[in-house]
C-alpha atoms as a PDB file:
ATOM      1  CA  UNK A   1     110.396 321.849-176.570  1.00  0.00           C
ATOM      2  CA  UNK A   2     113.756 322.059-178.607  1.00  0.00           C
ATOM      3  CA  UNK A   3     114.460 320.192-181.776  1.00  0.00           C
ATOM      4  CA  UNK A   4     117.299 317.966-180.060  1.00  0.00           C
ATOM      5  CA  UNK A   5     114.708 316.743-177.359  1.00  0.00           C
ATOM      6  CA  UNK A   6     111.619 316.551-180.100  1.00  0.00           C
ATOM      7  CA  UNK A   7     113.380 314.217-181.912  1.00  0.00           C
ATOM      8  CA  UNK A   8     114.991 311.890-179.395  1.00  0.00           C
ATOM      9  CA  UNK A   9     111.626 311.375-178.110  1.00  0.00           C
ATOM     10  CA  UNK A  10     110.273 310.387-181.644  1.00  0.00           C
ATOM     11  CA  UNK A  11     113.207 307.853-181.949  1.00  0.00           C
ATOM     12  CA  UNK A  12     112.342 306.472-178.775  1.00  0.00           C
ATOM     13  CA  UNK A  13     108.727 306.188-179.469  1.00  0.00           C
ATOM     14  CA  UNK A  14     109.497 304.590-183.238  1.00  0.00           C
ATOM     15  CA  UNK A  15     112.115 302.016-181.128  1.00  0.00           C
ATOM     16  CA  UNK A  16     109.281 301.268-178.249  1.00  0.00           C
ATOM     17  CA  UNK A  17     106.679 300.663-181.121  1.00  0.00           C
ATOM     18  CA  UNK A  18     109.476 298.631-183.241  1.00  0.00           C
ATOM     19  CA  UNK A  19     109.664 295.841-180.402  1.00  0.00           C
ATOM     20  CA  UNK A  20     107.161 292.816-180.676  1.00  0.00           C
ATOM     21  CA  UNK A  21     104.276 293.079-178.269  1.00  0.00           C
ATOM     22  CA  UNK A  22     105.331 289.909-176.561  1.00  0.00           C
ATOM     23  CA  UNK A  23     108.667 291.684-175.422  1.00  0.00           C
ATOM     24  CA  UNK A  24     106.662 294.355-174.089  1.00  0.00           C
ATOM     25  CA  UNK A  25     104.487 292.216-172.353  1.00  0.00           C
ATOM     26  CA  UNK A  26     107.342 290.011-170.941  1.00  0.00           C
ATOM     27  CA  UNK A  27     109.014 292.795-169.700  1.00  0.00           C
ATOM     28  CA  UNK A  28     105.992 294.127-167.573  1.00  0.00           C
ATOM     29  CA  UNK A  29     105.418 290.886-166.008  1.00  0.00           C
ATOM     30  CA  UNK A  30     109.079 291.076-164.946  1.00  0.00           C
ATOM     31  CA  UNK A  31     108.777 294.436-163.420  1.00  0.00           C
ATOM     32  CA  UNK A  32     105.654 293.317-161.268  1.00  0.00           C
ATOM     33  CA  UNK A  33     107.055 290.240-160.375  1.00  0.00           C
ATOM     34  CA  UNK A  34     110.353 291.865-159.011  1.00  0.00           C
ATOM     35  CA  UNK A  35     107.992 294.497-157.585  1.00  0.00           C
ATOM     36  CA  UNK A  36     106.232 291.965-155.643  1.00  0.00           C
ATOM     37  CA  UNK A  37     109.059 289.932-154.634  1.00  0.00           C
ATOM     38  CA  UNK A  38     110.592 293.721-153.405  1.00  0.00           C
ATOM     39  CA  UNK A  39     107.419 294.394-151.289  1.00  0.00           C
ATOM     40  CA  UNK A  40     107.657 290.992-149.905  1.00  0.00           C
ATOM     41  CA  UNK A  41     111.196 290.786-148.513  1.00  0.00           C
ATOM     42  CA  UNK A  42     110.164 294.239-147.343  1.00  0.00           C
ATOM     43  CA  UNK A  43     107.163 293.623-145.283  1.00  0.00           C
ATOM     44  CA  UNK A  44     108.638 289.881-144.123  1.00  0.00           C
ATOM     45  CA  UNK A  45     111.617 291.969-142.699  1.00  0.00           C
ATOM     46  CA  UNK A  46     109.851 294.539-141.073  1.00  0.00           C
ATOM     47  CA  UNK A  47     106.827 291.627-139.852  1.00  0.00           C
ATOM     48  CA  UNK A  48     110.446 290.263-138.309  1.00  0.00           C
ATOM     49  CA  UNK A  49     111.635 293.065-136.996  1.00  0.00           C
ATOM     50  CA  UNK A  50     108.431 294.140-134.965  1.00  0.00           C
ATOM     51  CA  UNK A  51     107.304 289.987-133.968  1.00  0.00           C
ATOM     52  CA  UNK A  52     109.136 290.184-130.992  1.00  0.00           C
ATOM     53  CA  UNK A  53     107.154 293.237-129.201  1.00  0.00           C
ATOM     54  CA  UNK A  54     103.534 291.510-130.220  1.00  0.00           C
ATOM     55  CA  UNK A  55     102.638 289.448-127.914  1.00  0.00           C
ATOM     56  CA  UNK A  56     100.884 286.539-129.170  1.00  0.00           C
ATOM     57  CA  UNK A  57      98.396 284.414-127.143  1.00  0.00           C
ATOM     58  CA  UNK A  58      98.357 280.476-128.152  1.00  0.00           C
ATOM     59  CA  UNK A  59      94.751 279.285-128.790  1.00  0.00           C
ATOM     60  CA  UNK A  60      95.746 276.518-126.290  1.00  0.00           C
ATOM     61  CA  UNK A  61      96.273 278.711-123.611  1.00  0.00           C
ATOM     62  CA  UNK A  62      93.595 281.271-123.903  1.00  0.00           C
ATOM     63  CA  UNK A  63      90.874 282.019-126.418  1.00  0.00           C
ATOM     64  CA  UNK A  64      89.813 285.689-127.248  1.00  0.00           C
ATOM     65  CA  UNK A  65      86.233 286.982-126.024  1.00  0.00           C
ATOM     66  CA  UNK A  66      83.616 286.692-128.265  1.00  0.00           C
ATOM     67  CA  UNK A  67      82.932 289.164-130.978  1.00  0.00           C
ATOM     68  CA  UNK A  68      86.720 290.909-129.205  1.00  0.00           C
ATOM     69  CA  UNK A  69      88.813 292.130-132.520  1.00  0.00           C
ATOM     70  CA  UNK A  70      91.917 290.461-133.078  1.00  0.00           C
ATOM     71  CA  UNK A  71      94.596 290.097-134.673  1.00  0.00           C
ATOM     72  CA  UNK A  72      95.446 285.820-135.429  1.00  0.00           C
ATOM     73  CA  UNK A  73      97.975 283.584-137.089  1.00  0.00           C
ATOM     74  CA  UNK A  74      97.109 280.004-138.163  1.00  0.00           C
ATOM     75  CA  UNK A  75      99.526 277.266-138.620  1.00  0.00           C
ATOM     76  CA  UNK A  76     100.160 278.357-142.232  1.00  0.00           C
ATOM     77  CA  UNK A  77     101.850 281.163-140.991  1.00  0.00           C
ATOM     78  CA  UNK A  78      99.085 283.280-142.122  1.00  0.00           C
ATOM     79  CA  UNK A  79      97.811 286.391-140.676  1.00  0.00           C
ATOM     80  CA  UNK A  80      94.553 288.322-140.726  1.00  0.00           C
ATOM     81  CA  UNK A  81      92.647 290.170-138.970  1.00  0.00           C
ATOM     82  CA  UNK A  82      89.049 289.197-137.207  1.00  0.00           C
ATOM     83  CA  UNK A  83      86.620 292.482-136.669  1.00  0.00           C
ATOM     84  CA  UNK A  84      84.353 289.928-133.899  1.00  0.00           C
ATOM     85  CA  UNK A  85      85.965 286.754-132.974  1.00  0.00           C
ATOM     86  CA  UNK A  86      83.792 283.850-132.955  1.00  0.00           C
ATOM     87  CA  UNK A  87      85.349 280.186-131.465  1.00  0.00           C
ATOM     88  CA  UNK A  88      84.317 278.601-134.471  1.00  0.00           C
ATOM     89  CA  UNK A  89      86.968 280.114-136.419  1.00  0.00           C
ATOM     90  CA  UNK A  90      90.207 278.258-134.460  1.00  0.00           C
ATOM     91  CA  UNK A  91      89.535 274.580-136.196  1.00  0.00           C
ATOM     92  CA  UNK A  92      87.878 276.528-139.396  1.00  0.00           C
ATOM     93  CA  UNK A  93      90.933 278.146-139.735  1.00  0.00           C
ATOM     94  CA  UNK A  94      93.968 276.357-138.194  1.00  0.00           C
ATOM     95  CA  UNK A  95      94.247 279.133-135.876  1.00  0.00           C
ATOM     96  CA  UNK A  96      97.187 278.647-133.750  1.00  0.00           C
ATOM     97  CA  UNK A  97      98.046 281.894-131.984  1.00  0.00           C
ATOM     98  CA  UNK A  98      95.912 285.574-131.450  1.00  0.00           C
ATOM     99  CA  UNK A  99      96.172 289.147-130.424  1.00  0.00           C
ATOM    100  CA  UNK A 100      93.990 291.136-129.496  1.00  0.00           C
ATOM    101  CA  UNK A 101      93.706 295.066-131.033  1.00  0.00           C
ATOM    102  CA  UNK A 102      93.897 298.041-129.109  1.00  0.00           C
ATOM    103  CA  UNK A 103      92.221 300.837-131.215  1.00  0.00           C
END
C-alpha cells in the first residue's frame, strides 16, 4: 500500500473515531430505515405489477380444500402463505380472499 493511500485511510479512521457514538448510531438507523422504506416501495410495486395475473378466490365464493396450500389475503391487506388450509383460519384471521399454489 503507498504512503498517499496509508495515510488517507488513517485520517479517515482518526475522523470516524472523532464523531460521538450517537452520530454513528443515528446515522445507521437512517441507512436501515431508508433501506427498508427502498425494499418496500420495491416489493409494493412489483406485488402491483404482478396482482392482476393472480387470480384470487373470495372466501365468500369458494373456500380452499382442506389441508390444500395456499396462498391468502385478509382484510388488512396482509398476505401469507398457509402450508394446509384449515376453515378455521377465515374468521381467525380476517381472511378475505385465497389462492391456491401450484408447486
Amino acid at each position: 500500500m503507498n504512503n498517499e493511500l496509508k495515510e488517507k485511510m488513517q485520517q479517515a479512521a482518526k475522523e470516524y473515531a472523532s464523531f460521538p457514538a450517537d452520530a454513528h448510531i443515528k446515522k445507521a438507523k437512517y441507512i436501515v430505515e431508508s433501506q427498508s422504506r427502498d425494499f418496500i416501495a420495491g416489493a409494493s410495486a412489483m406485488y402491483s405489477e404482478l396482482a392482476p395475473l393472480v387470480e384470487w378466490v373470495s372466501v365468500e365464493d369458494r373456500l380452499p380444500e382442506e389441508g390444500e396450500l395456499i396462498l391468502w389475503k385478509n382484510k388488512y391487506k396482509l398476505v401469507s402463505v398457509v402450508d394446509e388450509w384449515n376453515n378455521s383460519y377465515k374468521e381467525f384471521y380476517h381472511i378475505t380472499h385465497w389462492r391456491k399454489i401450484e408447486l
